[in-house]
N, C-alpha and C. Protein backbone atom coordinates (compact mmCIF):
# COMPACT_ATOMS: atom_id res chain seq x y z
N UNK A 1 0.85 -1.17 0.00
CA UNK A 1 0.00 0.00 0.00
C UNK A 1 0.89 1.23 0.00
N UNK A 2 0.71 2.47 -1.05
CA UNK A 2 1.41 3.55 -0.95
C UNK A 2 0.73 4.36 -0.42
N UNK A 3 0.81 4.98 0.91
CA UNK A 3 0.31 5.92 1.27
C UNK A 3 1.15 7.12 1.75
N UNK A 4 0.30 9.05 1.66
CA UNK A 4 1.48 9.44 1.52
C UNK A 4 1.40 10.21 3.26
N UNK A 5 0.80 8.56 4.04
CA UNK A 5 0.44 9.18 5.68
C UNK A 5 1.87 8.49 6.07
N UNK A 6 2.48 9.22 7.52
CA UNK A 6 3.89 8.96 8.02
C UNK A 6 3.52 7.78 9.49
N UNK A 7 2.19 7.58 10.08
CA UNK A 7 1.44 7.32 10.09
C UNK A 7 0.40 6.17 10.22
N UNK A 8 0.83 4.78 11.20
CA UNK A 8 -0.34 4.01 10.70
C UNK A 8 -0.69 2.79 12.18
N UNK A 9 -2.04 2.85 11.89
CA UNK A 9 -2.52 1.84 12.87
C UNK A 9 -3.01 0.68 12.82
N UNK A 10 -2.88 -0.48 13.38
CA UNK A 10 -3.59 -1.70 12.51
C UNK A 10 -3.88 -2.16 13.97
N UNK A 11 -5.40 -2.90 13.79
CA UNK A 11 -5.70 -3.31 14.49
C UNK A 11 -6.26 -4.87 14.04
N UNK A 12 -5.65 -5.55 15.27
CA UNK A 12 -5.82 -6.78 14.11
C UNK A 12 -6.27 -8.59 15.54
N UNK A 13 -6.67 -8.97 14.62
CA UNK A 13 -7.56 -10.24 15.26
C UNK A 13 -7.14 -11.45 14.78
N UNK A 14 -7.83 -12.69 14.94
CA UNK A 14 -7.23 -14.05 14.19
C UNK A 14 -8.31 -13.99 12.31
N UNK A 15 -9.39 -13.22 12.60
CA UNK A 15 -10.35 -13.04 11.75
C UNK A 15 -9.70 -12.26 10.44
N UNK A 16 -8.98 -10.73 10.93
CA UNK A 16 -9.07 -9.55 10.05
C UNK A 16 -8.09 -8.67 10.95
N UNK A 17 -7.37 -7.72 10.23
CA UNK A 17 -6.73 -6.69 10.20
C UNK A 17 -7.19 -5.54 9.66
N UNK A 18 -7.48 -4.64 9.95
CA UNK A 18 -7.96 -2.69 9.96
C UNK A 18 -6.62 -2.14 9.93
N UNK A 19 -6.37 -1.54 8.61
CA UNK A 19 -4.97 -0.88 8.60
C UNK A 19 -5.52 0.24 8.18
N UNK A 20 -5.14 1.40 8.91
CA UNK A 20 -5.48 2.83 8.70
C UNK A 20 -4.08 3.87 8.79
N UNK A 21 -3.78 3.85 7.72
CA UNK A 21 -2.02 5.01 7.42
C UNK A 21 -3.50 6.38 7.73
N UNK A 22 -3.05 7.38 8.23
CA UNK A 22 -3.02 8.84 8.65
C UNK A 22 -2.37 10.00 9.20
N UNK A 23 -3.15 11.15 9.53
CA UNK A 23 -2.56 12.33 9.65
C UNK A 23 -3.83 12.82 10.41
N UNK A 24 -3.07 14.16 10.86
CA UNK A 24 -4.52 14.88 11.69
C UNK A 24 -5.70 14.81 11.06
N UNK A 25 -5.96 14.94 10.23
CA UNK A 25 -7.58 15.36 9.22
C UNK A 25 -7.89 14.02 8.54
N UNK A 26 -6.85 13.19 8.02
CA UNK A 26 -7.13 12.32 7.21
C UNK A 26 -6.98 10.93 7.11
N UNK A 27 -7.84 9.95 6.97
CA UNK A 27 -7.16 8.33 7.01
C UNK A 27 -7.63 7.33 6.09
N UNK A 28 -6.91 6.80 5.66
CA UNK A 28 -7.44 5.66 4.51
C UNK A 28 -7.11 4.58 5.16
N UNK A 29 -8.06 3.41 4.86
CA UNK A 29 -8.13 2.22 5.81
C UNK A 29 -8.04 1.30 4.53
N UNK A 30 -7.70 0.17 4.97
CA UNK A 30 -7.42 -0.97 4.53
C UNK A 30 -7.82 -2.52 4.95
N UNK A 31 -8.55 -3.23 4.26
CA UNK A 31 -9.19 -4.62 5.43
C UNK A 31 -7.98 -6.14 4.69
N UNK A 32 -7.78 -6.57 5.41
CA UNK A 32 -6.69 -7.25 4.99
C UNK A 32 -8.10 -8.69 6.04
N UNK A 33 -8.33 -9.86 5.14
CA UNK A 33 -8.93 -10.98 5.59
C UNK A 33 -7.99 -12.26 5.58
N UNK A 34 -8.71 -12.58 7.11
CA UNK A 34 -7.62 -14.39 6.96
C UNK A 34 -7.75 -15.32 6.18
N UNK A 35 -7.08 -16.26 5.69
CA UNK A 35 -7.78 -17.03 4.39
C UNK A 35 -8.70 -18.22 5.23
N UNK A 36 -8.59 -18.25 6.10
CA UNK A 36 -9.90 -18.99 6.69
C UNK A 36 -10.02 -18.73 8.22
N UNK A 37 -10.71 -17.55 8.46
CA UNK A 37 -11.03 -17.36 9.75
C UNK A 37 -11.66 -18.09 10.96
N UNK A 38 -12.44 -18.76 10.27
CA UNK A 38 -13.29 -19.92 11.12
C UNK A 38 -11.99 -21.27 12.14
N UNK A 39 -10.64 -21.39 11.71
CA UNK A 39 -10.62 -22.24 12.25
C UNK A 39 -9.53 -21.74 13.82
N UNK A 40 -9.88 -20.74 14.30
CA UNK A 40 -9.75 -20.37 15.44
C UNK A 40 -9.93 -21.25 16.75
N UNK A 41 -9.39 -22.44 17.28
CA UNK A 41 -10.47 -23.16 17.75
C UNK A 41 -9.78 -23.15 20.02
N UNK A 42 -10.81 -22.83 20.39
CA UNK A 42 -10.84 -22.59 21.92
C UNK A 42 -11.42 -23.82 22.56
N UNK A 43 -10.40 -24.68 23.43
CA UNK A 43 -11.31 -25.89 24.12
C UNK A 43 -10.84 -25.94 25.42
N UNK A 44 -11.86 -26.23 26.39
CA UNK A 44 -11.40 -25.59 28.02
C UNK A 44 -10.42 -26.92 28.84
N UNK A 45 -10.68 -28.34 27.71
CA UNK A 45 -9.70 -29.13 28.20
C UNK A 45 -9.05 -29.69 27.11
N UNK A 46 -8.26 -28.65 26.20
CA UNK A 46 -7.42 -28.89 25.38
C UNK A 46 -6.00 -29.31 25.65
N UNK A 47 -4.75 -30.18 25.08
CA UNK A 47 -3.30 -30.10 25.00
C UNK A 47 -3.11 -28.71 24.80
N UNK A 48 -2.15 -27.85 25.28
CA UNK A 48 -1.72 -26.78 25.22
C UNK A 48 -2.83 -25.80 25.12
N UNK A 49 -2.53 -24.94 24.26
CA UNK A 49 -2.86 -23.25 24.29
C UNK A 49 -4.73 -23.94 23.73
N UNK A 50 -4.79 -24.54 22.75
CA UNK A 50 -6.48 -24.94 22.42
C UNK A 50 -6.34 -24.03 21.38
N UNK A 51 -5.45 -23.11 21.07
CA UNK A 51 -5.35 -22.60 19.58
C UNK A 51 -4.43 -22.81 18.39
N UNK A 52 -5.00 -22.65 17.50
CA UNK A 52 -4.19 -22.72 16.17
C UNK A 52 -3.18 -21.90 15.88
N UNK A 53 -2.37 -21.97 15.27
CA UNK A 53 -1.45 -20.78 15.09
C UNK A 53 -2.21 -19.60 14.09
N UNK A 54 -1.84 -18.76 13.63
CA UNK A 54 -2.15 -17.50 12.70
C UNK A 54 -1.45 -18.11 12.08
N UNK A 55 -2.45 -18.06 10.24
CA UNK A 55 -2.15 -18.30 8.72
C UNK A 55 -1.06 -17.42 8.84
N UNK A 56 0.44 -18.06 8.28
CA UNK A 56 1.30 -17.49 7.67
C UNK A 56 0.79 -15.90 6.79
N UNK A 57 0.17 -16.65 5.76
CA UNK A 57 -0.13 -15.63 4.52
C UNK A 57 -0.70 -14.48 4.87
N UNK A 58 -1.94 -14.96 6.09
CA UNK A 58 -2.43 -13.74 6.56
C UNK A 58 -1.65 -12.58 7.41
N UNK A 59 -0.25 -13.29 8.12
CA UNK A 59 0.13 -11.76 8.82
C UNK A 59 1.17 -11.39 7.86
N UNK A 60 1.91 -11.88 6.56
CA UNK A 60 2.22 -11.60 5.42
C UNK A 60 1.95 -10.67 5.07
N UNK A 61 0.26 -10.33 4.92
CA UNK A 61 -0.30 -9.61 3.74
C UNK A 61 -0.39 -8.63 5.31
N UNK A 62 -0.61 -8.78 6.45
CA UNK A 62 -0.66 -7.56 7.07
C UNK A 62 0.42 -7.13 7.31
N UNK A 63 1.48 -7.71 7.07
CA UNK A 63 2.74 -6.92 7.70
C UNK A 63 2.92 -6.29 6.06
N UNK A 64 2.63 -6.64 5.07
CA UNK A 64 2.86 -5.75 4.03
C UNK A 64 2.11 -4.58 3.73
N UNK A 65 0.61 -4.65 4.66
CA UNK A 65 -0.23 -3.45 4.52
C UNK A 65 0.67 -1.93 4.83
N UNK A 66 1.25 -2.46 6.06
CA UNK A 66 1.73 -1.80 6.98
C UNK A 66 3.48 -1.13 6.67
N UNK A 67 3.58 -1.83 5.71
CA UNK A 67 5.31 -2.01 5.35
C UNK A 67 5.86 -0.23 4.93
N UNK A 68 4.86 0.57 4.44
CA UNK A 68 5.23 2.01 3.65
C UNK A 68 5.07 3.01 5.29
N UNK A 69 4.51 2.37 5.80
CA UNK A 69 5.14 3.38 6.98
C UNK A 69 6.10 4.16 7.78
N UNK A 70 6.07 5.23 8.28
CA UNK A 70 7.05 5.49 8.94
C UNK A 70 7.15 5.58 10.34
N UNK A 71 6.16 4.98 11.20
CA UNK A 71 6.46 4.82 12.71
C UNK A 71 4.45 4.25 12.56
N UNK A 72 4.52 2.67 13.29
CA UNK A 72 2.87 1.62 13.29
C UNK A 72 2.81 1.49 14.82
N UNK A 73 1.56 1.57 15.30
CA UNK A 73 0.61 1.03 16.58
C UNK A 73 -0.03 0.00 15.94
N UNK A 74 0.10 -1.49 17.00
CA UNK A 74 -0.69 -2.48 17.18
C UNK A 74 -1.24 -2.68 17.77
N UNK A 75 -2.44 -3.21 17.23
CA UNK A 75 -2.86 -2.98 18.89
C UNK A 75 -4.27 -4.39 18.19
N UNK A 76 -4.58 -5.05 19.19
CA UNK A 76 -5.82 -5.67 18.99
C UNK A 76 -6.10 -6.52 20.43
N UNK A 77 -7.56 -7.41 20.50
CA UNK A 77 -8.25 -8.14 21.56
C UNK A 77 -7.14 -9.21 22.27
N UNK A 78 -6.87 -9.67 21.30
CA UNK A 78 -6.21 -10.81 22.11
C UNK A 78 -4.57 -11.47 21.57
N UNK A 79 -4.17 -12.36 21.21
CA UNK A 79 -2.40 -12.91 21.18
C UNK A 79 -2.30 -12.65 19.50
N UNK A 80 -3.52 -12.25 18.55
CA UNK A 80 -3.00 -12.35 17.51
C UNK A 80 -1.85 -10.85 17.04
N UNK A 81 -1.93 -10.13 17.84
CA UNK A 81 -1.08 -8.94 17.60
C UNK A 81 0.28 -9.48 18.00
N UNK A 82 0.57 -10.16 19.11
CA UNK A 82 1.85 -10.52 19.17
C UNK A 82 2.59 -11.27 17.94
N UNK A 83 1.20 -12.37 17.92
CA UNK A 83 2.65 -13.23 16.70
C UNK A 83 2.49 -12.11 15.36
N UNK A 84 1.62 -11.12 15.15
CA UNK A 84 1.87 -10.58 14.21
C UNK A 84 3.41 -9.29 14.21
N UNK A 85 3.52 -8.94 15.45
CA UNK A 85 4.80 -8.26 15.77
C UNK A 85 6.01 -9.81 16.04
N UNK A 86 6.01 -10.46 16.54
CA UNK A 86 6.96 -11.15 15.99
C UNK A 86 7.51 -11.63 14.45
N UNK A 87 6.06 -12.34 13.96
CA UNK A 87 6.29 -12.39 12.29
C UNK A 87 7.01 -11.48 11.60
N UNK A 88 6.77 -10.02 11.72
CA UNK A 88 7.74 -9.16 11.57
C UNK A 88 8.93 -9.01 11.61
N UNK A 89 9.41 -9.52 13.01
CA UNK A 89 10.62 -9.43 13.98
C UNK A 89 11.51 -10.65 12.78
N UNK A 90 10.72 -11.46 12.80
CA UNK A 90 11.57 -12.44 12.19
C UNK A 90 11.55 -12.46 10.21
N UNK A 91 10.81 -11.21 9.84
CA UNK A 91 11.02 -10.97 8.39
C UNK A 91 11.13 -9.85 8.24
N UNK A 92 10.96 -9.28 8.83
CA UNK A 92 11.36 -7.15 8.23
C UNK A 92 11.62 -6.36 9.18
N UNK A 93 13.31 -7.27 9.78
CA UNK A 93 13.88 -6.08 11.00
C UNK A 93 13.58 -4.51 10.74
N UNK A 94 13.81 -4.14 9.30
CA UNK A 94 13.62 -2.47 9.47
C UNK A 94 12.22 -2.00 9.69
N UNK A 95 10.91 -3.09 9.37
CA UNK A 95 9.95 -2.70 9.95
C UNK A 95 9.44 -2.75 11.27
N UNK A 96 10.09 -3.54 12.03
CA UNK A 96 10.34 -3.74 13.35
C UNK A 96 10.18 -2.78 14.14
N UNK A 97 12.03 -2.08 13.55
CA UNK A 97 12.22 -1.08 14.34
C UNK A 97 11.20 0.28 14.91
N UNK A 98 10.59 0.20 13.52
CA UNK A 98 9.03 1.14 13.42
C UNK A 98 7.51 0.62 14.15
N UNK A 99 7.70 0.17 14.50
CA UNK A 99 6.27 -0.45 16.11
C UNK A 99 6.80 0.58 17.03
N UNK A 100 5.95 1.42 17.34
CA UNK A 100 5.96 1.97 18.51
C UNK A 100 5.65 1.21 19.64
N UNK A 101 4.65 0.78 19.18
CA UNK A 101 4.09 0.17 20.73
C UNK A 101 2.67 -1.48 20.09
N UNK A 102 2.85 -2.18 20.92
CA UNK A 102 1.67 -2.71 21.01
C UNK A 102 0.94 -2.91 21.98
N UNK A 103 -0.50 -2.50 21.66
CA UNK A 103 -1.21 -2.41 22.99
C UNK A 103 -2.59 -3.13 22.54
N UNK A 104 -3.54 -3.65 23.75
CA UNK A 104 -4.95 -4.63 23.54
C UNK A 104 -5.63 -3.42 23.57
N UNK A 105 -6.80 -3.76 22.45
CA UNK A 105 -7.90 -2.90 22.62
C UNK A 105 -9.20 -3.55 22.03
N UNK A 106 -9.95 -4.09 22.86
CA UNK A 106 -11.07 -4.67 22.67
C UNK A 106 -11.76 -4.85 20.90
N UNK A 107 -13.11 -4.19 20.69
CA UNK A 107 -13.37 -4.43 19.66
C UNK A 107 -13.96 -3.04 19.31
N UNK A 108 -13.03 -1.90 18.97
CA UNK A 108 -13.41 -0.54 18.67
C UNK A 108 -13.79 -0.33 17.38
N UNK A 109 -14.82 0.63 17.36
CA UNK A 109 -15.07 1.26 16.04
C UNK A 109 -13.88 1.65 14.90
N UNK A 110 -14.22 1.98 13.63
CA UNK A 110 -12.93 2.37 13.06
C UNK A 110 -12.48 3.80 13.92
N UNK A 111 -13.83 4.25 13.58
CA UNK A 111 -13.13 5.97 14.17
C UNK A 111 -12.32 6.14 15.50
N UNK A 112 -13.12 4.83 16.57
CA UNK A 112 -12.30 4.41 18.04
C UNK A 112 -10.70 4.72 17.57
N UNK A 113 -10.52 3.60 16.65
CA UNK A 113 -9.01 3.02 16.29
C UNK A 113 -8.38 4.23 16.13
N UNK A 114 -8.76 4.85 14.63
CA UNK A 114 -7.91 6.28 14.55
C UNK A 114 -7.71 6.89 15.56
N UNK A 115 -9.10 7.49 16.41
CA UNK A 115 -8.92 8.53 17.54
C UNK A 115 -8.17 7.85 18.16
N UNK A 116 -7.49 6.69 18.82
CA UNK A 116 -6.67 5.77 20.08
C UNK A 116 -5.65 6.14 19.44
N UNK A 117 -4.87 6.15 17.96
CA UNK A 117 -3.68 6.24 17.41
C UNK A 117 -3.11 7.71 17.46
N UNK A 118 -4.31 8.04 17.07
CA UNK A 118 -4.15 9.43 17.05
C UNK A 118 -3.36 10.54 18.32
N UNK A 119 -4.34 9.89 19.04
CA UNK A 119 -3.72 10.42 20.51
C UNK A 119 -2.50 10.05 21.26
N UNK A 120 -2.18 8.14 20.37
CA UNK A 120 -1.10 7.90 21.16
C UNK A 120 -0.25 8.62 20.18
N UNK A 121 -0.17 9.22 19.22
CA UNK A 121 1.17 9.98 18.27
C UNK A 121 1.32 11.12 18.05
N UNK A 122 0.23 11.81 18.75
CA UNK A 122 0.24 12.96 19.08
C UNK A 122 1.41 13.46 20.27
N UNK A 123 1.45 12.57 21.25
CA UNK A 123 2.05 12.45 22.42
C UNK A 123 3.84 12.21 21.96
N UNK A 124 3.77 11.01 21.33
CA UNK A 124 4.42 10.00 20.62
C UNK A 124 5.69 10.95 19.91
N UNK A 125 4.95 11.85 18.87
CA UNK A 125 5.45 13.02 18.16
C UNK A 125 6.67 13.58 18.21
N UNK A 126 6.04 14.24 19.73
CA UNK A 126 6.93 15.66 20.65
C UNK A 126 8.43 14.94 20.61
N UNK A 127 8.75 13.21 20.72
CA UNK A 127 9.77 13.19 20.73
C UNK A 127 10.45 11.95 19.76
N UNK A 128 9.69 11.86 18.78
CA UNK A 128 10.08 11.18 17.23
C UNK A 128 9.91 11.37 16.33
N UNK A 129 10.81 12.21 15.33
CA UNK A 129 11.28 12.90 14.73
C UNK A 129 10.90 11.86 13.20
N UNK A 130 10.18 12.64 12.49
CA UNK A 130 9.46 12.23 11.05
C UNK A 130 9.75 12.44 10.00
N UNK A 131 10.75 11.21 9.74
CA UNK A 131 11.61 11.48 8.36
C UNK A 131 11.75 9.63 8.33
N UNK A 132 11.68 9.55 6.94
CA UNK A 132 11.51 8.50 6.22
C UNK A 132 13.32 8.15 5.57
């Protein structure tokens, strides 16, 4: 995705990813889908975790949503934001370096998402310097 925001938030699940590159006034969003969301599977007397791992392809295509950025917030409900910041870690150190932060945030509106990003880079700003 070329966008010409410095700018970007993704909020992301085992289902779907919300990638929104912005600026004060403006944001273009992006829906990035898992190739099969349904097999998420939770069992209260499972071997281990009772979950599946996250589709390769799917945090692929989100870590590429995200790739034209110049400083990303993660943020989503539950563990799928981690392995999606690791997946990273372990394919696009220089995008890495650009995660500010990852943080949980339930199941917010889009506008939630922006306004949460917004505010954390507003803050964020005063002392990271925006050059590509």
């Amino acid at each position: 995705m070329t966008s010409p925001h410095f700018h970007a938030v993704i909020w992301i699940d085992h289902r779907e990813a919300r990638v929104f590159h912005f600026n004060p006034s403006d944001a273009d969003k992006l829906v990035v889908h898992a190739d099969n969301p349904n097999r998420h599977v939770h069992h209260h007397r499972a071997v281990g975790s009772g979950h599946e791992p996250v589709d390769e392809h799917f945090l692929h295509a989100a870590m590429e949503a995200i790739a034209d950025a110049g400083i990303v917030l993660i943020v989503g409900p539950a563990q799928t934001k981690h392995a999606l910041e690791k997946y990273i870690a372990d394919h696009n150190p220089a995008l890495k370096a650009k995660i500010a932060a990852v943080e949980t945030v339930d199941h917010p509106s889009d506008g939630q998402i922006v306004a949460h990003a917004r505010k954390y880079f507003k803050a964020e700003d005063r002392t990271t310097p925006q050059t590509r």
